[in-house]
Protein backbone atom coordinates (compact mmCIF):
# COMPACT_ATOMS: atom_id res chain seq x y z
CA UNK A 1 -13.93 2.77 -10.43
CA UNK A 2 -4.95 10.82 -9.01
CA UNK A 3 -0.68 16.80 -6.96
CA UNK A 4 -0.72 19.62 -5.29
CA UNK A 5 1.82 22.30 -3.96
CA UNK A 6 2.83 24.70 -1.07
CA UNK A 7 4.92 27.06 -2.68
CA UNK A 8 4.40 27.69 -6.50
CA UNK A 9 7.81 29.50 -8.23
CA UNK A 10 5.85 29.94 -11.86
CA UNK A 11 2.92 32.01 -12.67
CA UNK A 12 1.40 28.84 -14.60
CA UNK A 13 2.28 25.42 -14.75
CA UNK A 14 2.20 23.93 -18.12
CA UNK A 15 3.11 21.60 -20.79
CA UNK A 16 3.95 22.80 -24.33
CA UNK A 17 3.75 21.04 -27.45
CA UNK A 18 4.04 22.67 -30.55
CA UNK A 19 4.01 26.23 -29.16
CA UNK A 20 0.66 25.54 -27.08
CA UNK A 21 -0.14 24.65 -23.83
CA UNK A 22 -2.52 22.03 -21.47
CA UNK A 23 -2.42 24.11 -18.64
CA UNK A 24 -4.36 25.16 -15.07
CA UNK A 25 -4.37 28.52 -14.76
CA UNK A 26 -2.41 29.91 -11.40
CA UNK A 27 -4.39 31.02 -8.67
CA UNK A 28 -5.67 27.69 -7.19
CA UNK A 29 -2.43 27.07 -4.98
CA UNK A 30 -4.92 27.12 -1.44
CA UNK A 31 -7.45 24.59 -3.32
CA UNK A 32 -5.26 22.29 -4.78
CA UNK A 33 -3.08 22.27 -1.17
CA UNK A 34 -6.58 21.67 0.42
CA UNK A 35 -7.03 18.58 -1.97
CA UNK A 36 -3.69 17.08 -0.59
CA UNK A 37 -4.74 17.55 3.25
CA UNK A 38 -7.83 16.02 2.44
CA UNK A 39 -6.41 12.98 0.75
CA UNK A 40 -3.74 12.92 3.51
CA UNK A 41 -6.40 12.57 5.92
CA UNK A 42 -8.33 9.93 4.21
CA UNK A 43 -5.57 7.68 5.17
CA UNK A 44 -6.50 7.79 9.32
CA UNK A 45 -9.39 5.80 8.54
CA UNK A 46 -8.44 2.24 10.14
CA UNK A 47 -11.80 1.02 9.38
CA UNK A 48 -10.73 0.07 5.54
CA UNK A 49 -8.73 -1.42 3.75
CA UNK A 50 -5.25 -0.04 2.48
CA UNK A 51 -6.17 1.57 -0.75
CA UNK A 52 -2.59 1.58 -2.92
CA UNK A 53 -4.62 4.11 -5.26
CA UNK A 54 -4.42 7.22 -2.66
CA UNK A 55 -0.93 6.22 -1.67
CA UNK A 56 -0.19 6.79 -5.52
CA UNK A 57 -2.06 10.05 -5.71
CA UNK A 58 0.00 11.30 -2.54
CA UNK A 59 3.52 10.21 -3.55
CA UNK A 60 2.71 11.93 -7.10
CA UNK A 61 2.40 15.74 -5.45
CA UNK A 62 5.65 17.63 -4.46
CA UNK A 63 4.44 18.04 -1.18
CA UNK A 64 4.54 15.67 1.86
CA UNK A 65 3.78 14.52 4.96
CA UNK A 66 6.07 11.93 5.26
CA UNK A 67 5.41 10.50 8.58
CA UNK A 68 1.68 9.89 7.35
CA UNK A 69 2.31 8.41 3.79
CA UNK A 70 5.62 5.84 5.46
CA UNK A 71 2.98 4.71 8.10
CA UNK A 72 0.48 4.04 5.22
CA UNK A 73 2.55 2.43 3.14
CA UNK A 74 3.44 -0.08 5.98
CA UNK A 75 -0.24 -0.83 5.91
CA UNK A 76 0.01 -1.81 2.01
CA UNK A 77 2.46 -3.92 2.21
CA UNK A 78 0.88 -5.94 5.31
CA UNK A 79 -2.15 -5.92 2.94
CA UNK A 80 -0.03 -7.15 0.35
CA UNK A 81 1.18 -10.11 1.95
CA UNK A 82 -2.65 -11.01 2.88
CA UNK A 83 -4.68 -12.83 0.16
CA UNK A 84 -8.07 -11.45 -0.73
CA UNK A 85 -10.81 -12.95 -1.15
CA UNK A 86 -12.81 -9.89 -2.23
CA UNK A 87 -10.81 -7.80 -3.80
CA UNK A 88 -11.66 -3.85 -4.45
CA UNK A 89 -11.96 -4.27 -8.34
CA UNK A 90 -13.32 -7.52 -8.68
CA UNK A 91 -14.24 -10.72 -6.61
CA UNK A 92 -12.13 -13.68 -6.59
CA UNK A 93 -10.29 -16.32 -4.36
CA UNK A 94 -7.23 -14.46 -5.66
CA UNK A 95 -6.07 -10.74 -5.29
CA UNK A 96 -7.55 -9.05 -8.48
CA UNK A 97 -5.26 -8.56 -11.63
CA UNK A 98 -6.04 -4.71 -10.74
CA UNK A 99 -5.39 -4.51 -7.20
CA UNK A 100 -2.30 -6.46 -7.68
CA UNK A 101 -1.01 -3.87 -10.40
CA UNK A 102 -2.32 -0.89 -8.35
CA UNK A 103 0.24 -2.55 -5.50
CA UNK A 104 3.39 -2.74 -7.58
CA UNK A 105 2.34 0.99 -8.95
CA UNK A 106 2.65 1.86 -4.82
CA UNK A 107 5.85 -0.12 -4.19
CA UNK A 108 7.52 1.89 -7.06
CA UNK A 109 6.04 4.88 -6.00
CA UNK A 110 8.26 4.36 -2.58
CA UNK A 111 10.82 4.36 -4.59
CA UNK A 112 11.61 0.45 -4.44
CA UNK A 113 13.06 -0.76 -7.87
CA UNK A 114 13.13 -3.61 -9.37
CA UNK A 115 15.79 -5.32 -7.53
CA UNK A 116 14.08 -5.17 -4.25
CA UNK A 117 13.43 -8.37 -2.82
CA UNK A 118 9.91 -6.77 -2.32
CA UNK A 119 9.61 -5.95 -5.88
CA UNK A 120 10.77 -8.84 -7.64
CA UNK A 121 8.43 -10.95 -6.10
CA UNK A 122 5.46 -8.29 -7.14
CA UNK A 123 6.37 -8.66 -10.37
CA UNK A 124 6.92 -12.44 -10.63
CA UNK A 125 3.47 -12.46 -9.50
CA UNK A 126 2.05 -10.03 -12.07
CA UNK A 127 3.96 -11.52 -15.04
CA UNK A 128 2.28 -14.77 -14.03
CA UNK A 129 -1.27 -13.13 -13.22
CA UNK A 130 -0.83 -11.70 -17.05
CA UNK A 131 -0.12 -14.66 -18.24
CA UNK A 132 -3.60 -16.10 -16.95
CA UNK A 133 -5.32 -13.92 -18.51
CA UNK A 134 -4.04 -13.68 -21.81
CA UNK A 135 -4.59 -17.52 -21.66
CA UNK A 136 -8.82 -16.75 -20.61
CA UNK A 137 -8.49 -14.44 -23.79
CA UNK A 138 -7.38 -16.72 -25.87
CA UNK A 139 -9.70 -19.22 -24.81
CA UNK A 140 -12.83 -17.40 -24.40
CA UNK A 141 -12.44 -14.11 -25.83
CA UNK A 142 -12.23 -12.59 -22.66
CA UNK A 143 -10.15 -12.16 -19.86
CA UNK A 144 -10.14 -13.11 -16.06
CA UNK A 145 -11.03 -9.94 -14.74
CA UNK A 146 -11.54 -6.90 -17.62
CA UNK A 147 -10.28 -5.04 -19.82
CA UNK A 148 -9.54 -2.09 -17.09
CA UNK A 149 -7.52 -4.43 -15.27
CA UNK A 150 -5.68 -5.79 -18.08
CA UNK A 151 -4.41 -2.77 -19.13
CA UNK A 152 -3.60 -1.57 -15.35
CA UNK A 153 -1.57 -4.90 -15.43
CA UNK A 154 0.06 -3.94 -18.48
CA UNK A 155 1.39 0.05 -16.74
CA UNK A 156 2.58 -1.45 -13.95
CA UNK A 157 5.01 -3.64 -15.53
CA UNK A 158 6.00 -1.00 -18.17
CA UNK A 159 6.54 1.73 -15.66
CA UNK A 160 8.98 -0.84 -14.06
CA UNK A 161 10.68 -0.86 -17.83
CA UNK A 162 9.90 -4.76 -17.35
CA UNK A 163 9.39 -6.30 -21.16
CA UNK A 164 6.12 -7.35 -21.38
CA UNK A 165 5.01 -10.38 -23.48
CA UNK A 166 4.03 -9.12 -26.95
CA UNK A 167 1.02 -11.37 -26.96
CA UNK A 168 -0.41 -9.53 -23.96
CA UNK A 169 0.39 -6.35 -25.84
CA UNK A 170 -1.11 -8.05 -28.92
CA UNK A 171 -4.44 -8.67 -27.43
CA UNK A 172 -4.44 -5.09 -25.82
CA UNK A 173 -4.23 -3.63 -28.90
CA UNK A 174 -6.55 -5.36 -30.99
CA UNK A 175 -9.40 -4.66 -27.76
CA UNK A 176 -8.54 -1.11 -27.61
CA UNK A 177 -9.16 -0.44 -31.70
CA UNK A 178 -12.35 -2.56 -31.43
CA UNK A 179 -13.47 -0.17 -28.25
CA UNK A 180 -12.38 2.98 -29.89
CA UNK A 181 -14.79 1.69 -32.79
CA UNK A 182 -17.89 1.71 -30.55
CA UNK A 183 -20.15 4.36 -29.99
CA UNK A 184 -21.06 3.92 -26.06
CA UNK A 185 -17.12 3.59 -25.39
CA UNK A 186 -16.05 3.06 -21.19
CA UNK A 187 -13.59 6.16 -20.69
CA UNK A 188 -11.95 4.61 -17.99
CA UNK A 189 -11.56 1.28 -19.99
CA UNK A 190 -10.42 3.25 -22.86
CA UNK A 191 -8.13 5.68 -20.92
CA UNK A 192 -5.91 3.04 -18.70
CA UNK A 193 -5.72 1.30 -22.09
CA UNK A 194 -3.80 4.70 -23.41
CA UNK A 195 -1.94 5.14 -20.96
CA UNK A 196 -0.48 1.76 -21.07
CA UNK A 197 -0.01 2.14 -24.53
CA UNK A 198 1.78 5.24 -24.35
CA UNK A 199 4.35 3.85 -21.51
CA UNK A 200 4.85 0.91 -24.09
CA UNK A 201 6.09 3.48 -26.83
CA UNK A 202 8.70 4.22 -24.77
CA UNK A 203 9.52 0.35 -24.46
CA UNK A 204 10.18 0.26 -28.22
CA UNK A 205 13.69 -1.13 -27.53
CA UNK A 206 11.85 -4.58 -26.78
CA UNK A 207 9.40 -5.06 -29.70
CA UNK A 208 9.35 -5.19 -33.36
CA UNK A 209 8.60 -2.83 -35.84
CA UNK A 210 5.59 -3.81 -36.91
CA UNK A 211 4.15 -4.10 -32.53
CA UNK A 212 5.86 -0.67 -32.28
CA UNK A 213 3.95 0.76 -35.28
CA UNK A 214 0.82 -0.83 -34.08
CA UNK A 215 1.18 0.37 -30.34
CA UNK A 216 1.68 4.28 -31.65
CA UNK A 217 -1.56 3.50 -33.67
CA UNK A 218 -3.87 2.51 -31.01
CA UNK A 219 -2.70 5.29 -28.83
CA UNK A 220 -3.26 7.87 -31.37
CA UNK A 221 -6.84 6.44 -31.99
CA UNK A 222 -7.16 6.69 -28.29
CA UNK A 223 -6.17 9.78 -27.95
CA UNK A 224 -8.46 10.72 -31.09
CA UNK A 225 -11.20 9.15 -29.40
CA UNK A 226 -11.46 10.76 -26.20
CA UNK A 227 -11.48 13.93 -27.74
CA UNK A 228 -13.84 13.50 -29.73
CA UNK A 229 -15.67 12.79 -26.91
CA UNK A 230 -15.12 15.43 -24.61
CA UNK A 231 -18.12 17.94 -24.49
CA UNK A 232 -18.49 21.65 -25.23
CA UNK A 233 -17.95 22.08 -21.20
CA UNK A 234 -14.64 20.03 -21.21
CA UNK A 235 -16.56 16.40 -19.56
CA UNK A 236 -15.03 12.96 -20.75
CA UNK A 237 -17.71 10.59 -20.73
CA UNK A 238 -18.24 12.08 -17.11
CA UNK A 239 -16.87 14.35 -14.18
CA UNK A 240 -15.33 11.59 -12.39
CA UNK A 241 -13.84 9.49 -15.96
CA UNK A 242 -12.61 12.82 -16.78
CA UNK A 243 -10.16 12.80 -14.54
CA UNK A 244 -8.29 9.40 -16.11
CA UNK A 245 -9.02 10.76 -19.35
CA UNK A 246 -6.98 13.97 -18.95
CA UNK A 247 -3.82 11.78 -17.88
CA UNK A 248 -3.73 10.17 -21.31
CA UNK A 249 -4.12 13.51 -23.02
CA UNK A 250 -1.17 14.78 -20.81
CA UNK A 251 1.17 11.80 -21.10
CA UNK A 252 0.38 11.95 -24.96
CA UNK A 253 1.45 15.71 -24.51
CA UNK A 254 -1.11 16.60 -26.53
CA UNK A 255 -1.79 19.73 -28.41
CA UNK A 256 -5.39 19.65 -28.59
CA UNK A 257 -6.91 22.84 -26.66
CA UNK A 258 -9.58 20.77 -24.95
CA UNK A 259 -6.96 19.31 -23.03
CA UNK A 260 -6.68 22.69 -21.45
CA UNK A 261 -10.40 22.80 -20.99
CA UNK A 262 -10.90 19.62 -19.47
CA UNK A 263 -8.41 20.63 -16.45
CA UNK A 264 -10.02 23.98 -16.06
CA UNK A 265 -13.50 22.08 -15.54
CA UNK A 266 -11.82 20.12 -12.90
CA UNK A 267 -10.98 23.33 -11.38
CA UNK A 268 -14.29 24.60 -11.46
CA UNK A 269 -15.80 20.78 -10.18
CA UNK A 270 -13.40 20.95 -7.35
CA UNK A 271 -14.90 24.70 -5.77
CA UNK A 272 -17.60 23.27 -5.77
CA UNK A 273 -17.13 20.37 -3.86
CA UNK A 274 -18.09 17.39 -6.45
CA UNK A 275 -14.99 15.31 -5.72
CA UNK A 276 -14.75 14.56 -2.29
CA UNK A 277 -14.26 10.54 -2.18
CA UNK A 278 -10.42 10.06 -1.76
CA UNK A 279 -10.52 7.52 -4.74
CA UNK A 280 -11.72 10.82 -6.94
CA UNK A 281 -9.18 12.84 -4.90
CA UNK A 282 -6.28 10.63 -5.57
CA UNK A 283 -6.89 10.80 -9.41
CA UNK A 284 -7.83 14.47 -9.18
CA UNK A 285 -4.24 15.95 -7.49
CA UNK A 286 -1.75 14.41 -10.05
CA UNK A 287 -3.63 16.18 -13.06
CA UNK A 288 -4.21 19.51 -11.86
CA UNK A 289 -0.05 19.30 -11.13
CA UNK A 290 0.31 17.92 -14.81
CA UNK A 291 1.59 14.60 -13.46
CA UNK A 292 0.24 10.86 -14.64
CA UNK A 293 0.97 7.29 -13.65
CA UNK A 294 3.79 7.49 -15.48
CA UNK A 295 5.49 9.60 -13.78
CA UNK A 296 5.85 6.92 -11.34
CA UNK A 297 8.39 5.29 -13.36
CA UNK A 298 10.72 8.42 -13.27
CA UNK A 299 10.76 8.79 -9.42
CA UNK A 300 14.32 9.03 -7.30
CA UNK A 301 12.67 9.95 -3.61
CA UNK A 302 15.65 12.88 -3.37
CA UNK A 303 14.83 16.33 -1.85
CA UNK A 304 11.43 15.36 -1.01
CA UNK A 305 9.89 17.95 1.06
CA UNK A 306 7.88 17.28 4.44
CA UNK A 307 6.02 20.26 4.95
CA UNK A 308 2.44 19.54 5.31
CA UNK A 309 0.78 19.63 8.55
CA UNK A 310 -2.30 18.65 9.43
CA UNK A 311 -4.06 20.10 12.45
CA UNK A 312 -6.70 19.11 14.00
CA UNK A 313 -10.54 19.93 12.67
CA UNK A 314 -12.50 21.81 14.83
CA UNK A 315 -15.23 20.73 16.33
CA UNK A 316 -18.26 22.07 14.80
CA UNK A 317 -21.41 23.55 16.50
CA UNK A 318 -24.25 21.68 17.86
CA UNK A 319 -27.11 21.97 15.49
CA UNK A 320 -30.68 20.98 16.02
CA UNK A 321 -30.91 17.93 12.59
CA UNK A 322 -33.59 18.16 10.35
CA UNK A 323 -35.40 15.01 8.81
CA UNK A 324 -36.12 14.45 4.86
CA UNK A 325 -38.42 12.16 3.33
CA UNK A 326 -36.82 9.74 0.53
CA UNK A 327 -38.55 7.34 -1.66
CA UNK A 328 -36.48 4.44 -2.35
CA UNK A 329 -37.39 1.89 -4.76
CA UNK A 330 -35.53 -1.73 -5.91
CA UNK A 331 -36.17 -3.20 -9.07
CA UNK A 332 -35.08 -6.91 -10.93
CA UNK A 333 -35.50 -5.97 -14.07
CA UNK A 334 -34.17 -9.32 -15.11
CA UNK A 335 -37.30 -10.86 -13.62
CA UNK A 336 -39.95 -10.24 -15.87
CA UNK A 337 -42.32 -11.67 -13.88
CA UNK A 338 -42.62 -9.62 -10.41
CA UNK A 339 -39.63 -7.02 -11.10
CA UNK A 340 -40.67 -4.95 -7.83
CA UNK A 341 -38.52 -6.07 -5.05
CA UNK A 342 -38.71 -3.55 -2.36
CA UNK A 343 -40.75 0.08 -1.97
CA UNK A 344 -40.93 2.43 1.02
CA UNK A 345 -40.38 6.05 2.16
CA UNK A 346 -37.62 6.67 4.77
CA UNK A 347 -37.86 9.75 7.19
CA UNK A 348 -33.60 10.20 7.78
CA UNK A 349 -31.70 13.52 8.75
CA UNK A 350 -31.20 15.76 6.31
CA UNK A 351 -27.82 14.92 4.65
CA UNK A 352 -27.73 11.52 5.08
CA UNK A 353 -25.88 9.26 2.10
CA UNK A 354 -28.02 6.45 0.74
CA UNK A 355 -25.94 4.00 2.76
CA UNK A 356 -27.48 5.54 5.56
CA UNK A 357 -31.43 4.92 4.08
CA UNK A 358 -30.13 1.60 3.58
CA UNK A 359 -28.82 0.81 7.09
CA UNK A 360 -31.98 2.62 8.21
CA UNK A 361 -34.57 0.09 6.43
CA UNK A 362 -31.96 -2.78 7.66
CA UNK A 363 -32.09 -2.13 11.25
CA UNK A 364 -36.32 -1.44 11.07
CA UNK A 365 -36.10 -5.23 9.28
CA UNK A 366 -37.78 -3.92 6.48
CA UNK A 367 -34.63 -4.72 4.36
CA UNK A 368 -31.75 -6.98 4.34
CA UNK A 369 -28.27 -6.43 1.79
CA UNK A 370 -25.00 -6.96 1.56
CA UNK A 371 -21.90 -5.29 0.14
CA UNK A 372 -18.52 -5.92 -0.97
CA UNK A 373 -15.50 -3.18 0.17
CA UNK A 374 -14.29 -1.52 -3.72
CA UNK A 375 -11.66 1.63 -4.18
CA UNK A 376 -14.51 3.80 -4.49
CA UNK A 377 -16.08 2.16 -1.14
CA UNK A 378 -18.71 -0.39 -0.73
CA UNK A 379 -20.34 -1.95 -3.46
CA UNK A 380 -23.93 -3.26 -3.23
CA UNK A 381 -24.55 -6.87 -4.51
CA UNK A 382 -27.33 -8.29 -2.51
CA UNK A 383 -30.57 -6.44 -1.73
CA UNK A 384 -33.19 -8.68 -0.38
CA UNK A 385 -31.41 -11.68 -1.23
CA UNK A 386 -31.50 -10.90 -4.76
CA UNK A 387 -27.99 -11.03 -6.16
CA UNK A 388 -26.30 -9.08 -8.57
CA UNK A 389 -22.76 -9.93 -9.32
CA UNK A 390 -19.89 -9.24 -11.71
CA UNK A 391 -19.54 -12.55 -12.78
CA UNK A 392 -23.16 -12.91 -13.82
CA UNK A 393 -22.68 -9.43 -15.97
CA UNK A 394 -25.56 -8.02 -13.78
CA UNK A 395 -25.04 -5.05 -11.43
CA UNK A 396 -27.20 -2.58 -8.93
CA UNK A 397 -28.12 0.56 -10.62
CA UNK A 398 -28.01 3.64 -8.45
CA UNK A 399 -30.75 5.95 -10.05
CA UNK A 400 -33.26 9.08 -10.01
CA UNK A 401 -36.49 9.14 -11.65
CA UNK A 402 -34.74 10.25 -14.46
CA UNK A 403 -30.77 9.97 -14.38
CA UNK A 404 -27.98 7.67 -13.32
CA UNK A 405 -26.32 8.12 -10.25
CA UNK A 406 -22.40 8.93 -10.52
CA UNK A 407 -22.01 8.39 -6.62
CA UNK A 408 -22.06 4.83 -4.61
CA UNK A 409 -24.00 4.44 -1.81
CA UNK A 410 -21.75 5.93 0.65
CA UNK A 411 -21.19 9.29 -1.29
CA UNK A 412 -24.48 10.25 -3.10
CA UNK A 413 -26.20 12.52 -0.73
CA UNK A 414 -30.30 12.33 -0.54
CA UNK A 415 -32.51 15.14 0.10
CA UNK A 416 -36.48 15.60 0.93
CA UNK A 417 -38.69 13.97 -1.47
CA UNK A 418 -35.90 12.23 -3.67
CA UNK A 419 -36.83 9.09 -5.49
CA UNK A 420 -34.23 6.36 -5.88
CA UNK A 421 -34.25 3.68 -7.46
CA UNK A 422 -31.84 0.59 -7.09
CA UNK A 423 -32.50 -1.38 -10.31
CA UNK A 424 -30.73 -4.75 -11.25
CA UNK A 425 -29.36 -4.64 -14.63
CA UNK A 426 -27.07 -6.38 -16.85
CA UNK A 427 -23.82 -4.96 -18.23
């Protein structure tokens, strides 16, 4: 900041590797089929942009509703012919390096190949938005966008079994040893940097020994390194960079048991209701049916099934709304001389997301800020005029009293007498 069934003709799905199994146990058919009518219905929302992401995590189930995903995936490719000029992972005058790979993941995922019309011209354009950025590497160490993107970049023209230039491999490699090395790794970071890595070993065809021995390396230390990682209760990093984490340990086949308990904590965070923004859905459906981005590469369209319907949600009862008092606080820590920046206590219904407090204090003119749209949904930069941006390394922190927030302002939920804080921090 990804897939489900109707009928199920095993007792267990799996994948073995040296006699053992990464597997979800069976009995979580009607939960996993609820998953993919909830994703399914993300996609009426006309309010937002396209998001390429849940068309992926759609088109990777065995189960369809065809009429909704074709009349999405019109919407993507208007979108695609539109340039952005804030893009869902990361702002520029330019589509992002991400959103444009996410968008050639989609286009494959319809089952266009690379001798589309539509396709070659996505890829032209990726090549060349690689190319940028191995050129900001070189010359500053970094690249245009990050390290997340880069990698995303680097799938989507794999998947396509397009040969990628082995400098932009080179420098992908050498970043994801030095971020293996580090002790407060980025799982996400680190995962779509395995995953690319393992779609390149299957590329090896196009390189030379001594890329191809260095490719299998880094993967292995990925793969090394998120386990290592995981906790005693099967969490990578966190619930929601779990889920990325688990589709490198899948398309690595690997034998480790955690693997196995990683997907069996998704279960269990799923009943419960912890993933319910369709960004989080989208990565969640693919794993729990053993699938990965890869996968996307191997796709023919043929015998798809179109058997999901979606009726209508009923209407729910009337209730009488109760109100809850939240504290909300916002912080510049950068500014060491007057860090406070905004205090009050909202009185909001009970079950109101923080977006709401926000929009609350706006329209009482206690508060002015500003967002930018994201995957994951908006994305606070501006809180009282006080800016923090991507491109400055600074960022909103969405906090308790004593933890960090997992949710963005739309999704995390307040309740009566919460405290949060919105501090300004640097990355």
């Amino acid at each position: 900041m990804m897939l489900s069934f109707l009928f199920v003709t095993v007792a267990v799905s799996f994948i073995s590797v040296n006699g053992k199994q990464c597997r979800v146990q069976s009995g979580n058919e009607n939960l996993i089929l609820s998953i993919n009518k909830k994703l399914l219905r993300s996609l009426g929302n006309k309010n937002i942009a396209p998001n390429p992401s849940l068309y992926i995590g759609l088109r990777l189930s065995d189960v369809h509703n065809q009429k909704t995903e074709q009349e999405y995936l019109i919407r993507l490719q208007e979108d695609m012919k539109e340039p952005t000029v804030s893009s869902a992972l990361g702002s520029d005058s330019q589509r992002s390096t991400g959103l444009l790979a996410l968008h050639t993941l989609a286009l494959r995922a319809s089952c266009e190949t690379a001798n589309s019309a539509n396709m070659r011209k996505q890829l032209q354009q990726l090549k060349h938005r690689m190319h940028q950025e191995k050129e900001h590497i070189s010359n500053t160490n970094t690249p245009q966008s990050n390290y997340y993107q880069y990698s995303l970049g680097v799938l989507a023209l794999c998947v396509q079994n397009v040969k990628v230039d082995p400098h932009v491999i080179r420098k992908l490699v050498n970043e994801v040893k030095k971020v293996s090395e580090i002790h407060s790794i980025c799982i996400d970071t680190l995962s779509m940097g395995g995953l690319a890595l393992q779609c390149l070993r299957h590329l090896d065809a196009f390189y030379d020994e001594h890329l191809n021995k260095d490719i299998a390396s880094a993967a292995l230390k990925v793969k090394e390194t998120l386990q290592k990682a995981q906790d005693d209760n099967g969490i990578i990093g966190n619930k929601f960079s779990t889920l990325l984490a688990v589709q490198v340990l899948l398309a690595m086949e690997s034998e480790h048991s955690g693997c196995s308990k990683s997907l069996e904590r998704l279960v269990t965070e799923s009943k419960i209701g912890t993933f319910y923004n369709p960004m989080a859905l989208s990565m969640l459906l693919p794993v729990l049916k053993h699938k990965t981005y890869l996968d996307i590469g191997t796709m023919d369209c043929l015998n798809e099934t179109d058997n999901i319907l979606l009726s209508a949600k009923p209407a729910g009862d009337i209730q009488i709304t109760e109100n809850v008092l939240v504290n909300l606080k916002v912080e510049d820590t950068l500014n060491h001389i007057n860090p406070e920046v905004f205090k009050d206590t909202v009185n909001i219904p009970k079950g109101s997301s923080l977006l709401n407090v926000l929009n609350a204090l706006k329209e009482n003119e206690k508060l002015t800020f500003e967002t930018e749209n994201s995957l994951w949904g908006p994305y606070l930069t501006v809180v009282n005029k006080v800016k923090a941006l991507a491109k400055d390394k600074t960022y909103w922190q969405l906090r308790t009293l004593d933890t960090v927030l997992l949710e963005g302002i739309a999704d995390y939920k307040v309740y009566h007498d919460d405290t949060i804080i919105i501090r300004k921090v640097r990355w």
